[in-house]
Protein backbone atom coordinates (compact mmCIF):
# COMPACT_ATOMS: atom_id res chain seq x y z
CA UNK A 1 77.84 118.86 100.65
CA UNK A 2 79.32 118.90 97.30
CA UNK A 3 82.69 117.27 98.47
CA UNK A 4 80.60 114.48 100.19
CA UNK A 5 78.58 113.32 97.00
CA UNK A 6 81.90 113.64 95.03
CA UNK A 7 83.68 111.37 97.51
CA UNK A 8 80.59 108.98 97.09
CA UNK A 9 81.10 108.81 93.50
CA UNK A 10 84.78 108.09 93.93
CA UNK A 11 83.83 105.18 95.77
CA UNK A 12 81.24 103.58 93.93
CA UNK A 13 83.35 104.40 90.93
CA UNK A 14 86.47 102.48 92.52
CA UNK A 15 84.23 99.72 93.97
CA UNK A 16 82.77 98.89 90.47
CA UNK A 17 86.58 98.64 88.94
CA UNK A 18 87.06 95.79 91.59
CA UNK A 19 83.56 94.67 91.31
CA UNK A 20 83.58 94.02 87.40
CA UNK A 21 87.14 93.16 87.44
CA UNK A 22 86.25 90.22 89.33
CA UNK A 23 83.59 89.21 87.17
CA UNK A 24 85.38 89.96 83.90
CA UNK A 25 88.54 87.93 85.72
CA UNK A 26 86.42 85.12 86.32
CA UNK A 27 84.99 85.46 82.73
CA UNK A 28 88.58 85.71 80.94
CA UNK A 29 89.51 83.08 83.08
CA UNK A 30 87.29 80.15 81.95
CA UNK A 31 87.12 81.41 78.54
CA UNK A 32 91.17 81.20 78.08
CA UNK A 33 90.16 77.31 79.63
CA UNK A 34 87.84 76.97 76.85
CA UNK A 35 89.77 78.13 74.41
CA UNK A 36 93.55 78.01 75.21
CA UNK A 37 93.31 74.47 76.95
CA UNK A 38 97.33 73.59 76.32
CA UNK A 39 98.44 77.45 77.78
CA UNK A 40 96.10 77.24 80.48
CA UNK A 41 97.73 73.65 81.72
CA UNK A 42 100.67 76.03 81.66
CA UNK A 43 99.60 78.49 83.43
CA UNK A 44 98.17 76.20 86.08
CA UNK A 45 101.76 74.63 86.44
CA UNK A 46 103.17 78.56 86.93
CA UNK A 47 100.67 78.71 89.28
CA UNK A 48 101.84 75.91 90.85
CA UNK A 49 105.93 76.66 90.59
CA UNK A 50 104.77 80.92 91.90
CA UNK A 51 103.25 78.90 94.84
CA UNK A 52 106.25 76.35 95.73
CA UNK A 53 108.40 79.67 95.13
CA UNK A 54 106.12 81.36 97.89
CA UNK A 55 105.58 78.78 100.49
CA UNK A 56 109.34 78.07 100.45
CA UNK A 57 110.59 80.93 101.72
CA UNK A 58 112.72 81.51 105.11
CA UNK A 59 109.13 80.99 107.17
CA UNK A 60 108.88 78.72 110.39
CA UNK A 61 107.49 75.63 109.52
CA UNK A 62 104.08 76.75 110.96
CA UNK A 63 103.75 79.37 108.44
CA UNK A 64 105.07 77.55 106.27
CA UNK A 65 101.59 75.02 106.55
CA UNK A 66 99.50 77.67 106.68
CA UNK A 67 100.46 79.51 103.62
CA UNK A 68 100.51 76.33 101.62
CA UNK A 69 97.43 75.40 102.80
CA UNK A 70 95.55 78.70 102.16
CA UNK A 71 97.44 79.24 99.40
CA UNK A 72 96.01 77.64 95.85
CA UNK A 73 96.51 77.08 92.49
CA UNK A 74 93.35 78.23 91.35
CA UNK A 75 93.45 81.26 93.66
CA UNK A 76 96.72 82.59 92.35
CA UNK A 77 95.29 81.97 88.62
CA UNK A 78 92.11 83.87 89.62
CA UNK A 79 94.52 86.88 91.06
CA UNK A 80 96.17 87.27 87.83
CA UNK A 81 93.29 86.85 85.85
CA UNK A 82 91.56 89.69 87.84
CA UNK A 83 94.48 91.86 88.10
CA UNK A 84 95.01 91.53 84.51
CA UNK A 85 91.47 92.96 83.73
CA UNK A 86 92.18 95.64 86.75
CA UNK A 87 94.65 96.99 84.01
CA UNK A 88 92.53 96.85 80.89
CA UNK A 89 89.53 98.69 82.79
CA UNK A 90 91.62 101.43 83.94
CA UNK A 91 93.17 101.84 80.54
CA UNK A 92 89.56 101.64 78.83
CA UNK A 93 88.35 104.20 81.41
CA UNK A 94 91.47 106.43 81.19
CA UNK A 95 90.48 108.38 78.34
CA UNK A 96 86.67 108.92 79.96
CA UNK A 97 88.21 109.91 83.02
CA UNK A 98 90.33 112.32 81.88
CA UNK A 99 87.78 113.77 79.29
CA UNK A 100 85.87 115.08 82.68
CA UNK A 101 88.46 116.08 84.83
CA UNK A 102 88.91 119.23 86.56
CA UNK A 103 91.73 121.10 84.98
């Protein structure tokens, strides 16, 4: 029984990382807009060079279409964004996390 509630805890504690990563992405994302307008065009061109760089690759011309057409600016922006704050939640919860711990 114990094992069970533990594994449920595991997963509502990973689901939350992705969960408020996303949200804190999406946060960090239009605040660096707000703020950082100039570095945020740049970013958007990256975006837009990471995307070229992707869709270009030795597909078939069919996959080629799909990826670029599934395949967005915005969406590779919003990836980095949320895999950026991915990184600073785990190192903020780090510490906690290791503070209860079994041995």
């Amino acid at each position: 029984m114990f094992s069970k509630s533990m594994m449920t805890v595991r997963f509502i504690g990973s689901f939350s990382n992705v969960f408020f990563s996303l949200i804190l992405g999406v946060i960090a994302m239009g605040l660096f807009w707000v703020y950082f307008p100039d570095e945020f065009v740049h970013l958007q061109r990256s975006a837009s060079t990471v995307r070229d760089w992707i869709a270009a690759r030795a597909w078939s011309t069919r996959t080629e279409s799909i990826i670029r057409f599934l395949l967005e600016d915005r969406q590779l922006l919003l990836i980095s964004f949320v895999l950026a704050m991915r990184l600073v939640l785990s190192l903020l919860f780090l510490p906690i996390r290791a503070l209860f711990s079994r041995g």
